[in-house]
N, C-alpha and C. Protein backbone atom coordinates (compact mmCIF):
# COMPACT_ATOMS: atom_id res chain seq x y z
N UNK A 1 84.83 93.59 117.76
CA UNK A 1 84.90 93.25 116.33
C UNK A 1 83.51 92.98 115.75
N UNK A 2 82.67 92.08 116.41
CA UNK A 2 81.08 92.00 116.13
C UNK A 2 80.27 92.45 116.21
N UNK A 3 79.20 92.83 115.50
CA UNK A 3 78.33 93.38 116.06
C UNK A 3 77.01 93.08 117.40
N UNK A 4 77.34 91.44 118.21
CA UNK A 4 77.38 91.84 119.40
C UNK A 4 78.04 92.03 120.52
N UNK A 5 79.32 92.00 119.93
CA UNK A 5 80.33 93.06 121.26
C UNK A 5 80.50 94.26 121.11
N UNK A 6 79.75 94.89 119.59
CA UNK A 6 79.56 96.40 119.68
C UNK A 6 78.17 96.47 120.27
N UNK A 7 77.32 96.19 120.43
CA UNK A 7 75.84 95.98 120.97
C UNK A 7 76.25 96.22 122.74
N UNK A 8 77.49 95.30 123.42
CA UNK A 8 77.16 95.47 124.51
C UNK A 8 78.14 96.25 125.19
N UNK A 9 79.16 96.58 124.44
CA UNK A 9 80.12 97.92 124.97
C UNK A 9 79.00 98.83 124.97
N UNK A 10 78.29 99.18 124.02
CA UNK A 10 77.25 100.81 123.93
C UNK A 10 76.05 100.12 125.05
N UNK A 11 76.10 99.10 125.53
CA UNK A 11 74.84 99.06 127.07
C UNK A 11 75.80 99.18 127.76
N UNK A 12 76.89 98.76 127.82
CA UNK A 12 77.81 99.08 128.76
C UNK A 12 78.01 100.63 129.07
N UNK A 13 78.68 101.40 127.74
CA UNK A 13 78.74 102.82 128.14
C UNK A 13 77.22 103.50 128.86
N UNK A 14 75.86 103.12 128.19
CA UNK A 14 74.54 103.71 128.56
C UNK A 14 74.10 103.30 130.22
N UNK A 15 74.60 101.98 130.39
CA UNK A 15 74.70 102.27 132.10
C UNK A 15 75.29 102.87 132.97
N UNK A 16 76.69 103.16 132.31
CA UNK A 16 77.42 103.85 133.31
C UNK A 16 77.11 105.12 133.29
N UNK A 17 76.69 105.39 131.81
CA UNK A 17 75.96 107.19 131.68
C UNK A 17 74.76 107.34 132.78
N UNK A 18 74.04 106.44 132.58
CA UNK A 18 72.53 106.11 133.83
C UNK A 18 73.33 106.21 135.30
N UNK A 19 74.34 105.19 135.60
CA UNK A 19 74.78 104.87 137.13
C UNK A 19 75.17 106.60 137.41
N UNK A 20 76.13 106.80 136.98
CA UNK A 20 77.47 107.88 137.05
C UNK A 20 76.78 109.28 136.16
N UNK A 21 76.24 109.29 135.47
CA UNK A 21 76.19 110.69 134.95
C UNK A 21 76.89 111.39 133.79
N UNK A 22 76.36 111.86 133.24
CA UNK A 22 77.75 111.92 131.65
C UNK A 22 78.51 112.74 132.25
N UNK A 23 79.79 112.15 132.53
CA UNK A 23 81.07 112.35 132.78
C UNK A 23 82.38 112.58 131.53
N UNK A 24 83.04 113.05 131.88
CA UNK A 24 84.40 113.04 130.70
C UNK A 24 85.19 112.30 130.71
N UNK A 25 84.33 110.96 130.25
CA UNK A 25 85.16 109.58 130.37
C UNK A 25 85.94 109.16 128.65
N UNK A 26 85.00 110.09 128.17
CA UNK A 26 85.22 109.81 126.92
C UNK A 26 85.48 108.59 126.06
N UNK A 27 84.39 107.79 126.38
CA UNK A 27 84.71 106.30 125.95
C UNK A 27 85.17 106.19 124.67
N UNK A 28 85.50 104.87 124.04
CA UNK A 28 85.81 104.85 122.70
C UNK A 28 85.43 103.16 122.48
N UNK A 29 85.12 102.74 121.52
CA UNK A 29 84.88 101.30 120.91
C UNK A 29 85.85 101.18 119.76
N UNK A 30 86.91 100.48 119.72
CA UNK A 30 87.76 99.57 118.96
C UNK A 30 87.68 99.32 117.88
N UNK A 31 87.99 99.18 116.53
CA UNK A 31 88.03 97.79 115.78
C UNK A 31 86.39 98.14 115.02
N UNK A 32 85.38 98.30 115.71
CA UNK A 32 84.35 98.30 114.57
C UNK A 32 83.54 97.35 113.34
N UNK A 33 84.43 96.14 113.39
CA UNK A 33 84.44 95.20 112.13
C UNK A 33 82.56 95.50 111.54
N UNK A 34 81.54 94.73 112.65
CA UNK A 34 80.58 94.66 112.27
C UNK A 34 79.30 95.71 113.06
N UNK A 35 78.84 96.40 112.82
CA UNK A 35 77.76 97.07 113.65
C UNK A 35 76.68 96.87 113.15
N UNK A 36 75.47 96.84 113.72
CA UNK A 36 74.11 96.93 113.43
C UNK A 36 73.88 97.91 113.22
N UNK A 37 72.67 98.02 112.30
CA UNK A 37 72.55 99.44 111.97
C UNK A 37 71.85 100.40 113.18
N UNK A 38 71.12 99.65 113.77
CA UNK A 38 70.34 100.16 114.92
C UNK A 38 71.16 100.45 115.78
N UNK A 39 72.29 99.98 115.87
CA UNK A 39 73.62 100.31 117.18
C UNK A 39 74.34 101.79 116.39
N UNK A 40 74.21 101.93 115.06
CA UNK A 40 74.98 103.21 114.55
C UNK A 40 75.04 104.22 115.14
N UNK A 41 73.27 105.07 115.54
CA UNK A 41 73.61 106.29 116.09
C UNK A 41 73.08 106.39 117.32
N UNK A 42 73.80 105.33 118.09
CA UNK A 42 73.90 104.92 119.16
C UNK A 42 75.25 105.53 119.93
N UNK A 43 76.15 105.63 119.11
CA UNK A 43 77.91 106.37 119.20
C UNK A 43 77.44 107.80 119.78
N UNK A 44 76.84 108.60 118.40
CA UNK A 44 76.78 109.83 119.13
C UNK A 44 75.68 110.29 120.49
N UNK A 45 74.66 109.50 120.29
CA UNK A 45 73.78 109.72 121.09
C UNK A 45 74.28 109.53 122.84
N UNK A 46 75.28 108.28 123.00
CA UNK A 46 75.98 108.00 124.08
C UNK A 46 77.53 108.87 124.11
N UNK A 47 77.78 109.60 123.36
CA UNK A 47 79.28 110.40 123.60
C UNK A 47 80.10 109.20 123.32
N UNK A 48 80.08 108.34 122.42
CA UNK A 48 81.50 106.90 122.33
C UNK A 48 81.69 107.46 121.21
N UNK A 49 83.32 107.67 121.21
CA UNK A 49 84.01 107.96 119.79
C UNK A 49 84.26 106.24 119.06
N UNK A 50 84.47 106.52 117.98
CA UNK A 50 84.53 105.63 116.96
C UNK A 50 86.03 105.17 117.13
N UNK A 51 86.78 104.21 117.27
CA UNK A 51 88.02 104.29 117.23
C UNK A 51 88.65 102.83 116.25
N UNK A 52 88.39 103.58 114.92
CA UNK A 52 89.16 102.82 113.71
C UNK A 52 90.35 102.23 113.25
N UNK A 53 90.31 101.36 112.67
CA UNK A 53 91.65 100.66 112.29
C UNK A 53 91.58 100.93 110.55
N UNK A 54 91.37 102.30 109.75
CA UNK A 54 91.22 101.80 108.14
C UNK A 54 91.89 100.82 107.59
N UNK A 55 92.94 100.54 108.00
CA UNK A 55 93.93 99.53 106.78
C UNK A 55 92.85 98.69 106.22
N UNK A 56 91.99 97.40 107.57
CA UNK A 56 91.63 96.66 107.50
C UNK A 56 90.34 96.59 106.24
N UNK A 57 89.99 97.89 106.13
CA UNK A 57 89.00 98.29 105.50
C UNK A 57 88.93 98.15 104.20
N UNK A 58 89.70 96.86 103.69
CA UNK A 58 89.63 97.17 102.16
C UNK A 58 89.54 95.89 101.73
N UNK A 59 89.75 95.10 100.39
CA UNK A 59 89.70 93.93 100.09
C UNK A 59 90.78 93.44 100.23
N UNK A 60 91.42 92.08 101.31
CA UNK A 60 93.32 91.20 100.98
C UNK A 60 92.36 90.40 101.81
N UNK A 61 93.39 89.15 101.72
CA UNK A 61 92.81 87.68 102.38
C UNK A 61 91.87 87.34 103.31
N UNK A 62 92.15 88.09 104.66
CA UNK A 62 91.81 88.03 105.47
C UNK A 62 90.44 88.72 105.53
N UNK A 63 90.18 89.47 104.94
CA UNK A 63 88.55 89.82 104.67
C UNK A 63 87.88 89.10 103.83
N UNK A 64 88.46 89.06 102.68
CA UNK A 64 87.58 88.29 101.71
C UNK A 64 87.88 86.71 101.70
N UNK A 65 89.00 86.28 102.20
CA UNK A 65 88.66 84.52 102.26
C UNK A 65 88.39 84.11 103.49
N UNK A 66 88.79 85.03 104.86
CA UNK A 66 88.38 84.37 106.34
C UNK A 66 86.88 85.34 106.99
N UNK A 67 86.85 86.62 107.09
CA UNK A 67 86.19 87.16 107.72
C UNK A 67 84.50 86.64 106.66
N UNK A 68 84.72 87.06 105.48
CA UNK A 68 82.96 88.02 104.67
C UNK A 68 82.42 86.62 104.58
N UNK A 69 83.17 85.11 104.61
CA UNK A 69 82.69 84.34 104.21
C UNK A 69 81.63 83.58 105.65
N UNK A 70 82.88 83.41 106.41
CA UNK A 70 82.29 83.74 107.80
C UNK A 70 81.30 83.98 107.97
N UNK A 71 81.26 85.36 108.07
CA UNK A 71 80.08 86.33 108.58
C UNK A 71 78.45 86.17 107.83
N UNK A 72 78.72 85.89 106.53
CA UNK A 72 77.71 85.37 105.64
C UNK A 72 77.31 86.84 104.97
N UNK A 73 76.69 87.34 103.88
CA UNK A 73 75.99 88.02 103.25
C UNK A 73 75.34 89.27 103.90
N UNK A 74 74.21 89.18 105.12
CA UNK A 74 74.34 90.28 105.62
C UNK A 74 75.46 91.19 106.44
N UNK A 75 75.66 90.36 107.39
CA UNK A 75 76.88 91.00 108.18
C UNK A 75 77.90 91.22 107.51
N UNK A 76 78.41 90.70 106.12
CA UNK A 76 79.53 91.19 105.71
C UNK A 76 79.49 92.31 104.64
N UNK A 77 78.05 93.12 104.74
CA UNK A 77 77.80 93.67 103.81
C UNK A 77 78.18 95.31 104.89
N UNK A 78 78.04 94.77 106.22
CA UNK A 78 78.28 95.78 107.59
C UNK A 78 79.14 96.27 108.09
N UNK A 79 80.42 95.93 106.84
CA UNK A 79 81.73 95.49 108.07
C UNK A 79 82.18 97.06 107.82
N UNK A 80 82.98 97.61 109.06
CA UNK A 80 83.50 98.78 108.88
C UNK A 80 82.87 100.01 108.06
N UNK A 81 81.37 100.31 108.96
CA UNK A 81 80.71 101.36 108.12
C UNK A 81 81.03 102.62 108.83
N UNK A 82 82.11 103.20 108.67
CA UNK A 82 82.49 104.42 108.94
C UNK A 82 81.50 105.57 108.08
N UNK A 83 81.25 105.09 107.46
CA UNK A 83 80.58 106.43 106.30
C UNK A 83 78.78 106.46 107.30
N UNK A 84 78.58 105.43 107.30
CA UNK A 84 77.33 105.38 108.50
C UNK A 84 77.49 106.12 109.78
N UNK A 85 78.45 105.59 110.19
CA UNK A 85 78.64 106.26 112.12
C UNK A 85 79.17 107.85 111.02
N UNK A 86 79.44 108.15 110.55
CA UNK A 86 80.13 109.49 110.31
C UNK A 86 78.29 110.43 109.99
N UNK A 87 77.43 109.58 108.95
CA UNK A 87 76.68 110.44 109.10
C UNK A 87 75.92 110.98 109.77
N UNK A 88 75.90 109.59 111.01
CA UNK A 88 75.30 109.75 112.22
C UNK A 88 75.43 110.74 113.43
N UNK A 89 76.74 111.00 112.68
CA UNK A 89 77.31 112.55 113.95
C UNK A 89 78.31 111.47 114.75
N UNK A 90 79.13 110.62 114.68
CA UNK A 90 80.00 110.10 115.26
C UNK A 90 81.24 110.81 115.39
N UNK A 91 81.87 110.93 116.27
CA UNK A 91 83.05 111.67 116.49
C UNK A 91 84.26 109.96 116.47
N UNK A 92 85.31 110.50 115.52
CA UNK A 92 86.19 109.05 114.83
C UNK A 92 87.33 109.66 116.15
N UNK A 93 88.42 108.71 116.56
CA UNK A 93 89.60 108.13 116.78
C UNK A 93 90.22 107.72 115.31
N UNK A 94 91.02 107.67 115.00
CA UNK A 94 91.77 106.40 114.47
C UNK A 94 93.16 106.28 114.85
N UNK A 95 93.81 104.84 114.63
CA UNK A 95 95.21 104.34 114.54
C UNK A 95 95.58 103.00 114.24
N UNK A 96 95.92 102.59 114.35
CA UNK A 96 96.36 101.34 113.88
C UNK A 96 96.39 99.47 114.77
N UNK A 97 97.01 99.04 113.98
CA UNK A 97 96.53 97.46 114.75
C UNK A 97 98.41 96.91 114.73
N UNK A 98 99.09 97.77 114.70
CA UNK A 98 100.96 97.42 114.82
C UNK A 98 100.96 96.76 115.83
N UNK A 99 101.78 95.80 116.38
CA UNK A 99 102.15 95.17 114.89
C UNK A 99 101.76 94.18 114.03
N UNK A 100 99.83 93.92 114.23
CA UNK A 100 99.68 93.40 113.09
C UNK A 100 99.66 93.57 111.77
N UNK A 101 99.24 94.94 111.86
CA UNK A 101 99.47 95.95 110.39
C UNK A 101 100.10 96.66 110.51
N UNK A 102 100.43 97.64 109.52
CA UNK A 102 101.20 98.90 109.33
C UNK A 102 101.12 100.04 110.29
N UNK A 103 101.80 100.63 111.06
CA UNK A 103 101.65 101.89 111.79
C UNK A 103 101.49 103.15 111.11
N UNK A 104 101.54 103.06 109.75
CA UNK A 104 101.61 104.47 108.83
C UNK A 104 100.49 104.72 108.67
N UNK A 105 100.13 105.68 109.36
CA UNK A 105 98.68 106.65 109.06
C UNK A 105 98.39 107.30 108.10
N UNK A 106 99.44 107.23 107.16
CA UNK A 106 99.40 107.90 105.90
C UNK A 106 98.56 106.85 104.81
N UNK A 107 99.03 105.33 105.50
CA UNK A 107 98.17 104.41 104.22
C UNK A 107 97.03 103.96 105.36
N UNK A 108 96.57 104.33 106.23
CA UNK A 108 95.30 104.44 106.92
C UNK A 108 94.61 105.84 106.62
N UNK A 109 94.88 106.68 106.23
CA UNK A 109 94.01 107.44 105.63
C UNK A 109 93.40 107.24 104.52
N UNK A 110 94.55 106.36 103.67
CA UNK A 110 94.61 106.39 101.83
C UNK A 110 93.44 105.33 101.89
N UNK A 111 93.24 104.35 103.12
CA UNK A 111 92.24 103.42 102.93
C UNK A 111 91.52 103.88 103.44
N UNK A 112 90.63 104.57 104.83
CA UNK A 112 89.60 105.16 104.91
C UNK A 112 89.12 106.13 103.87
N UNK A 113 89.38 106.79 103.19
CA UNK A 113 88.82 107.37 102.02
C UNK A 113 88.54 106.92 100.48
N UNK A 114 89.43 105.72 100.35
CA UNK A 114 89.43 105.09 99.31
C UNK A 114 88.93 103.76 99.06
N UNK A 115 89.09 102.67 100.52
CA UNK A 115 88.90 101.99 100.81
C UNK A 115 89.30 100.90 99.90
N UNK A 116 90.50 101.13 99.14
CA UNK A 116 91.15 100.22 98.49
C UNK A 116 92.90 100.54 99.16
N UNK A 117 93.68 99.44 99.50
CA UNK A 117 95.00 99.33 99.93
C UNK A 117 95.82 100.32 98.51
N UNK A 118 97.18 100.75 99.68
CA UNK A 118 97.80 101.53 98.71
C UNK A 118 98.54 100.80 97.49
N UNK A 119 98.82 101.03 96.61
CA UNK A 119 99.39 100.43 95.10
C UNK A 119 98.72 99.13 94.71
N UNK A 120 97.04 99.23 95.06
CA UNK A 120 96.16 97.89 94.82
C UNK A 120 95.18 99.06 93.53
N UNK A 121 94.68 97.80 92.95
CA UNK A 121 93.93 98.84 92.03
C UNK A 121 92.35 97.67 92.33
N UNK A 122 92.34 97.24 92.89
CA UNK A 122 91.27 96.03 93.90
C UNK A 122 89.67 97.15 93.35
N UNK A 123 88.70 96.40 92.92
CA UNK A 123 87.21 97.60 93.84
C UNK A 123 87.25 97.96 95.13
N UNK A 124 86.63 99.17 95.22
CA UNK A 124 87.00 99.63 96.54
C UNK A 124 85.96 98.71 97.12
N UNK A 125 86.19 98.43 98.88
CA UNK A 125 85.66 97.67 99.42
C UNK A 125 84.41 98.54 100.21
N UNK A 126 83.09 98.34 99.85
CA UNK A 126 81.44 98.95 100.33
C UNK A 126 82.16 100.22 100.22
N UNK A 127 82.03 101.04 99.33
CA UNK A 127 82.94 102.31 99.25
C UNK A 127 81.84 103.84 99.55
N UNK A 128 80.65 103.36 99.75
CA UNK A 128 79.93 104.41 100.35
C UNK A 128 79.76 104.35 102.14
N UNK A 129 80.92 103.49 102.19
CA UNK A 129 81.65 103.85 103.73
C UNK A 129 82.70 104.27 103.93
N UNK A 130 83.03 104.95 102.62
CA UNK A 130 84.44 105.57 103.00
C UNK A 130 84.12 106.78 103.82
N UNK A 131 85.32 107.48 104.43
CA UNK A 131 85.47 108.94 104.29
C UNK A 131 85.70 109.99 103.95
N UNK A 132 85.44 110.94 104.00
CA UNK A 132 86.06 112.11 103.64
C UNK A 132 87.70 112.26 103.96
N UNK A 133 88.43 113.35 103.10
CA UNK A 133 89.57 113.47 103.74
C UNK A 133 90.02 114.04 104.73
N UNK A 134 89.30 114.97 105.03
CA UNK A 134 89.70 115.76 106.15
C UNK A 134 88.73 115.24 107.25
N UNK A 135 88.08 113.97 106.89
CA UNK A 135 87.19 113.40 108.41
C UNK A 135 88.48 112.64 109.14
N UNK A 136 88.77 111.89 107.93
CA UNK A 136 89.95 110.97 108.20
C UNK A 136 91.09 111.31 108.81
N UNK A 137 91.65 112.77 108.51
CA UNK A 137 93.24 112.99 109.17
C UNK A 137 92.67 113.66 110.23
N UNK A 138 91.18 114.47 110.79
CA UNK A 138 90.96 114.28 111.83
C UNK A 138 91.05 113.42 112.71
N UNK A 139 90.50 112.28 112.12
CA UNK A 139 90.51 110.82 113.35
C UNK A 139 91.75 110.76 113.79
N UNK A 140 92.70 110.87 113.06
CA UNK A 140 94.42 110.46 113.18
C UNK A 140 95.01 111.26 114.06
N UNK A 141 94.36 112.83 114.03
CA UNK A 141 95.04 113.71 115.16
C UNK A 141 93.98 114.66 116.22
N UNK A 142 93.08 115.29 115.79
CA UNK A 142 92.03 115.71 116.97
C UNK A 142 91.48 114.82 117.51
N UNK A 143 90.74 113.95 116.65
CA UNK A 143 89.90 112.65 117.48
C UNK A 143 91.05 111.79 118.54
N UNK A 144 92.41 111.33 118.09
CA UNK A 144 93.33 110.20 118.96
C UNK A 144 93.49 111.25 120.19
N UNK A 145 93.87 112.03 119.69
CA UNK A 145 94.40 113.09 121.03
C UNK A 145 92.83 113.60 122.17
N UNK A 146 91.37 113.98 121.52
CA UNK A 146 90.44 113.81 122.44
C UNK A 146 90.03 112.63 123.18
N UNK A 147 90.44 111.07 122.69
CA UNK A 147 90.20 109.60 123.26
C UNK A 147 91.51 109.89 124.46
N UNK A 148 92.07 110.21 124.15
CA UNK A 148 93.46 110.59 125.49
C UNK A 148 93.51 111.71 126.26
N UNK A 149 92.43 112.50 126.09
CA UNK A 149 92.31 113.55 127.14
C UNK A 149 93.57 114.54 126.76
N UNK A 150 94.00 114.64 125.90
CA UNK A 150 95.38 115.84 125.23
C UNK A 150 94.76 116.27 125.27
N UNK A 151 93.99 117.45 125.89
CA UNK A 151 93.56 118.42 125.41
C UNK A 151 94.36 119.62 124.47
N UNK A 152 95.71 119.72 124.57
CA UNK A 152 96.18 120.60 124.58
C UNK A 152 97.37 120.17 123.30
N UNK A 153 96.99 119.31 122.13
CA UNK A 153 97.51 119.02 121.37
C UNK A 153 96.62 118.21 120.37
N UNK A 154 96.98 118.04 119.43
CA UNK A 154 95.76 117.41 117.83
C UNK A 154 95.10 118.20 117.09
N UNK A 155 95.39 119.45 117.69
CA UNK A 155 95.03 120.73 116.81
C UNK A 155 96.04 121.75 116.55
N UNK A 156 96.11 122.50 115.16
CA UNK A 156 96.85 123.92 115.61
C UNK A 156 95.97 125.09 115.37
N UNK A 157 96.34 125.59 117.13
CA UNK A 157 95.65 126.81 117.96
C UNK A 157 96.42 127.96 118.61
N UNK A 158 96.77 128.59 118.87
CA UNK A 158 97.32 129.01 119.88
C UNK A 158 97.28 128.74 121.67
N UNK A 159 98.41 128.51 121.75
CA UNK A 159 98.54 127.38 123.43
C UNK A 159 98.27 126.10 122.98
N UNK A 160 98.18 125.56 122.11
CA UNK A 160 98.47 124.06 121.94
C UNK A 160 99.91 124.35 121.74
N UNK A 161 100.15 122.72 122.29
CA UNK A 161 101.69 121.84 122.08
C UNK A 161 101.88 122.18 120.39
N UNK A 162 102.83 122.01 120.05
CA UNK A 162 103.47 121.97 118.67
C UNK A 162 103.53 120.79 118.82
N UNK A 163 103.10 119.87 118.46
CA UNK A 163 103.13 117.87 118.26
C UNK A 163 102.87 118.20 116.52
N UNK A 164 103.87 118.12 115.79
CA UNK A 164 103.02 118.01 114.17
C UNK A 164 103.97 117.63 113.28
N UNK A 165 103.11 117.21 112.25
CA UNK A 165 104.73 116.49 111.18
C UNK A 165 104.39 117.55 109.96
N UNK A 166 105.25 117.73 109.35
CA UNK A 166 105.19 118.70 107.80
C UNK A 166 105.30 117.58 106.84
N UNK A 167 103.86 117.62 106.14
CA UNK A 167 104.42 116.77 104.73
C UNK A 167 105.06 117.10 103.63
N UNK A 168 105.06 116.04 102.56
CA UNK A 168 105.84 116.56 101.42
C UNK A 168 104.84 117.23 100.34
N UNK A 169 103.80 116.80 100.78
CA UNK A 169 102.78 117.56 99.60
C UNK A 169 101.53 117.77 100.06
N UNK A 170 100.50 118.53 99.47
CA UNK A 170 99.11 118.65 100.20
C UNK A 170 98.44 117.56 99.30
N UNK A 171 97.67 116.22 100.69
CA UNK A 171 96.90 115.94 100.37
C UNK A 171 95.80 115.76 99.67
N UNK A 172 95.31 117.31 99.64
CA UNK A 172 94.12 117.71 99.24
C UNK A 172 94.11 117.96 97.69
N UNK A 173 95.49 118.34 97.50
CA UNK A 173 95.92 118.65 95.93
C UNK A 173 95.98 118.30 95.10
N UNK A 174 95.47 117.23 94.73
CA UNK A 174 95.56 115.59 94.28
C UNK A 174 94.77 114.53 94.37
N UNK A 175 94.83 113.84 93.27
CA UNK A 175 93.36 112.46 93.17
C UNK A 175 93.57 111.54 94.55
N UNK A 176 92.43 111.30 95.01
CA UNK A 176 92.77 110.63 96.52
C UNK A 176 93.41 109.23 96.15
N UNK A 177 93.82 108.75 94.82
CA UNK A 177 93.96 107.51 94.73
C UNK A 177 95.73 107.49 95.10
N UNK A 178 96.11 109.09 95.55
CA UNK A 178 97.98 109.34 95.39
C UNK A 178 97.80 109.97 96.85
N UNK A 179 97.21 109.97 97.80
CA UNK A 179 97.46 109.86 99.41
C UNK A 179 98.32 109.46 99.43
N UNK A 180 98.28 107.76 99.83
CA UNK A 180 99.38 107.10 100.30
C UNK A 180 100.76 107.03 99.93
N UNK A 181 101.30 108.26 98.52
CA UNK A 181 102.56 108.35 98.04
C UNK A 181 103.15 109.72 99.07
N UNK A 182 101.95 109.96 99.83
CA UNK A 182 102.23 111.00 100.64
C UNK A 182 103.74 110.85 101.87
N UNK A 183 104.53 111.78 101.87
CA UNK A 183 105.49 111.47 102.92
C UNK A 183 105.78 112.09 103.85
N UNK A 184 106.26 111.79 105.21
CA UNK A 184 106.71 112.86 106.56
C UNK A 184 107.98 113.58 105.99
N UNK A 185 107.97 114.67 105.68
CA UNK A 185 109.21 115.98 105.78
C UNK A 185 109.71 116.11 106.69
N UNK A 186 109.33 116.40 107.87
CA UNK A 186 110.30 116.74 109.41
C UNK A 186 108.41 116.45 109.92
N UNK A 187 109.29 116.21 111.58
CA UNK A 187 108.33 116.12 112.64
C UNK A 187 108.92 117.15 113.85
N UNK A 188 108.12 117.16 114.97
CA UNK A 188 107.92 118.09 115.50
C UNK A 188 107.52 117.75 117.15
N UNK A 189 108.29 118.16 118.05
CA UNK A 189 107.81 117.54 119.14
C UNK A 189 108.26 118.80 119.92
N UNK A 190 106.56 119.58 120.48
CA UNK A 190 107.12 120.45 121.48
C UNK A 190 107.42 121.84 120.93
N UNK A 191 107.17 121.85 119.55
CA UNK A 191 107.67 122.98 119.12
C UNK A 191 109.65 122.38 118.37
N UNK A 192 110.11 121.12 118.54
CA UNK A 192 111.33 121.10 118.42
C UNK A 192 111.14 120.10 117.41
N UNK A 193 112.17 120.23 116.27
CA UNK A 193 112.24 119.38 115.27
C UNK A 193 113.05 117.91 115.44
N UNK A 194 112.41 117.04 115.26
CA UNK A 194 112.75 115.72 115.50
C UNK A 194 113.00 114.63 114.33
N UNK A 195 112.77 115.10 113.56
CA UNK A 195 112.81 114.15 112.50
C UNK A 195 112.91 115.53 110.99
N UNK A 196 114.18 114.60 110.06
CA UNK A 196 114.16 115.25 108.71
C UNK A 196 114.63 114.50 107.75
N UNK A 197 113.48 114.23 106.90
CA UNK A 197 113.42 113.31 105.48
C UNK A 197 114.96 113.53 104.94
N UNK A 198 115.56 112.73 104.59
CA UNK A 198 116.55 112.64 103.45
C UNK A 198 116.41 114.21 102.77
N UNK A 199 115.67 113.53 102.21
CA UNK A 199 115.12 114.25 100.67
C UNK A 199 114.54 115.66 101.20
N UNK A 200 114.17 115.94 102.38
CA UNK A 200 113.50 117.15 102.60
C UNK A 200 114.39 118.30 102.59
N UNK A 201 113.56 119.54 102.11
CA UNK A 201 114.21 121.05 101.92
C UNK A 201 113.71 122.10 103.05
C-alpha cells in the first residue's frame, strides 16, 4: 500500500532477478496506494506488472478523510499513479478488493479512466493518472490472465480459450463518463454460453 512496501517488494523482485535469473515468475505488486517516483520505472525495468484495484482511485471517505490526511500533502498527492507506471512502460493487472469493494470491473474501469466513482459527479481524483480505455480493459483481461500464467486465454486469437463476456454496448462509443452504465449480455466459458442478461437479444 506504501510507498515503502512498494520500495521493498521491487528489491525484493531485483534480488531474486540477481540470485535466480529473469525467470517467468512474472511478479506482480498489489494495491499500489503510494509509490515514489523514483520506484515508478522501476516496474518495467524489473518485469513486475502493476496489479490495481481502480475503484479505490477516486474521491469517498476513506481517501479523503482517513488515507490523504494521513499521508500528508506529498504522499497523498502519489496515491495510485497509474498514469505514471503506464508511461513508464508498465505492464497493468487489474481486479478488485471483494469483498471489500465491488467485484464489477465494469465500475473499475469507469474509475481507472475517469477516476471519479460511478453516478458521482465528485472532481476527478489526480486525474492525470487516469487511464486510457483500452489500457484499462486490458489490465482486466490480458494483463490478469498474464499475472496467472493463462497463457492461452485474455485475448481473442486463434487457439485461445473462448473465456469472454458480450456487452451491451461499445465502450468506446460514448463519453467515458457512461462506462459504468455498461452491462454483461451473455458470458462465455470455453467457447459455451453461461450467462444471459434478462434483457439481452
Amino acid at each position: 500500500m506504501g510507498d515503502r512496501a512498494v520500495r521493498e517488494a521491487l528489491d525484493a523482485v531485483q534480488a531474486a532477478r540477481t540470485a535466480n535469473g529473469w525467470k517467468d515468475t512474472r511478479p506482480h505488486l498489489a494495491h499500489l496506494q503510494v509509490v515514489h517516483p523514483e520506484d515508478v520505472p522501476r516496474f518495467r525495468n524489473l518485469g513486475a506488472t502493476a496489479n490495481i484495484q481502480p475503484l479505490w482511485a477516486a474521491h469517498e471517505p476513506q481517501l479523503d478523510e482517513l488515507a490523504s490526511p494521513y499521508l500528508g500533502p506529498e504522499r497523498a498527492a502519489r496515491q495510485f499513479p497509474f498514469g505514471d507506471l503506464m508511461r513508464s512502460g508498465t505492464m497493468f493487472a487489474a481486479g478488485s478488493d471483494w469483498p471489500v469493494s465491488s467485484p464489477d470491473p465494469i465500475a473499475g474501469v469507469h474509475v481507472a479512466v475517469n477516476r471519479v466513482l460511478p453516478d458521482r459527479t465528485d472532481a476527478p481524483f489526480l486525474p492525470d493518472q487516469a487511464l486510457p480505455l483500452a489500457t484499462a480493459l486490458a489490465a482486466y483481461t490480458a494483463g490478469a490472465a498474464y499475472v496467472n500464467h493463462l497463457d492461452d486465454t485474455g485475448t481473442l486469437r486463434p487457439g485461445n480459450r473462448a473465456d469472454l463476456v458480450v456487452l451491451d454496448r461499445d465502450p468506446f462509443n460514448g463519453p467515458t463518463q457512461a462506462i459504468a452504465a455498461t452491462r454483461v449480455a451473455h458470458t462465455y466459458i470455453d467457447g459455451h454460453r453461461v450467462y444471459t442478461a434478462r434483457d439481452a437479444v
